[in-house]
Protein backbone atom coordinates (compact mmCIF):
# COMPACT_ATOMS: atom_id res chain seq x y z
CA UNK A 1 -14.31 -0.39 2.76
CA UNK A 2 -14.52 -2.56 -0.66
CA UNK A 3 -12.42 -5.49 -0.63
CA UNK A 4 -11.76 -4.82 -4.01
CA UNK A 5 -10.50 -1.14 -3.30
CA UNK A 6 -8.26 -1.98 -0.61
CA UNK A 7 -6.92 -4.78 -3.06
CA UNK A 8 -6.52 -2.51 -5.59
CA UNK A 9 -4.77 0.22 -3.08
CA UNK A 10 -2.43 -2.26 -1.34
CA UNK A 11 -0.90 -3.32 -4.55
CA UNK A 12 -0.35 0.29 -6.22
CA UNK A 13 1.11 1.13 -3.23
CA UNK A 14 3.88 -1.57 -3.45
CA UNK A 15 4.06 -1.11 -7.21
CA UNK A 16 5.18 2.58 -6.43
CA UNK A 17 7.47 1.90 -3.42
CA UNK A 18 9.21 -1.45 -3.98
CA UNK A 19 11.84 -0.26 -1.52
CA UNK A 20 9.60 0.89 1.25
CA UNK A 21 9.41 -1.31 4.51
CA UNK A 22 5.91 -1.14 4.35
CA UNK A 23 5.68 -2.86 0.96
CA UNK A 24 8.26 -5.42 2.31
CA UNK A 25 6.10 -5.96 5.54
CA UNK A 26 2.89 -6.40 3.10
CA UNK A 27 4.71 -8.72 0.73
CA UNK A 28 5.73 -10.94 3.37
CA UNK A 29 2.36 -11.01 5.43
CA UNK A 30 0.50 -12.49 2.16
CA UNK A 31 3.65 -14.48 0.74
CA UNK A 32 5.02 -15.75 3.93
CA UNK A 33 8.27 -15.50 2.98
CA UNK A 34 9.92 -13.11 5.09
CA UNK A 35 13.05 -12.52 3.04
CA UNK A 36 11.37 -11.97 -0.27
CA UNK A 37 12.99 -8.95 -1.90
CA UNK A 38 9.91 -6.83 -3.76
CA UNK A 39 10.75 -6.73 -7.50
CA UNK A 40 7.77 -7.92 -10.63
CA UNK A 41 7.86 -11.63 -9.82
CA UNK A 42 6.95 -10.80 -6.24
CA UNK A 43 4.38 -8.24 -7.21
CA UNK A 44 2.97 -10.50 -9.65
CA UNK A 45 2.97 -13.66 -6.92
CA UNK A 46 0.99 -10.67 -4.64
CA UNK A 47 -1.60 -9.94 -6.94
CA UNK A 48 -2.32 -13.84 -7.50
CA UNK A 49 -2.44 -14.38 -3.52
CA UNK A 50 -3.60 -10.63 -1.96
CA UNK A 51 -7.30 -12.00 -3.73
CA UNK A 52 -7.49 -15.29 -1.26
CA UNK A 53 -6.24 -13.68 1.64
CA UNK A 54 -8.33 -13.27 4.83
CA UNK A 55 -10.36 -10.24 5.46
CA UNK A 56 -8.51 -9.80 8.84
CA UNK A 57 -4.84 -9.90 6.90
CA UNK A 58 -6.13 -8.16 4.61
CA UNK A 59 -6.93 -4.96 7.35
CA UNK A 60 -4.00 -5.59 8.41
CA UNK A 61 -1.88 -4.72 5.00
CA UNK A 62 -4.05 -1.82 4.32
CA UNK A 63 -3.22 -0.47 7.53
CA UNK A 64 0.44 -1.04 7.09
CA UNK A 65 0.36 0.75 3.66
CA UNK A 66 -1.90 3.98 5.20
């Protein structure tokens, strides 16, 4: 799949469900921080990081999220 799709789809997924343990579990896999609560700043940190992460973590979060 397109890097840039999966991006794209990991991030509207945690936009929509900011409560779901599956955004939580993505959120702290790319922003090692396993006590960050998902709210904007978070998203916004995500969006800045999800682009450097590495193809393998980035499986990984699309997984989570399907």
């Amino acid at each position: 799949m397109d890097r840039e799709k999966e991006i794209s789809e990991i991030v509207d997924f945690v936009e929509r469900y900011k409560e779901s343990m599956a955004s939580q579990m993505v959120v702290s896999r790319i922003l090692g921080d396993k006590g960050a609560k998902v709210n904007n700043e978070t998203i916004d940190e995500l969006k800045n990081r999800i682009v450097n992460a590495a193809d393998d973590e980035l499986e990984a979060c699309y997984y989570i999220i399907k």
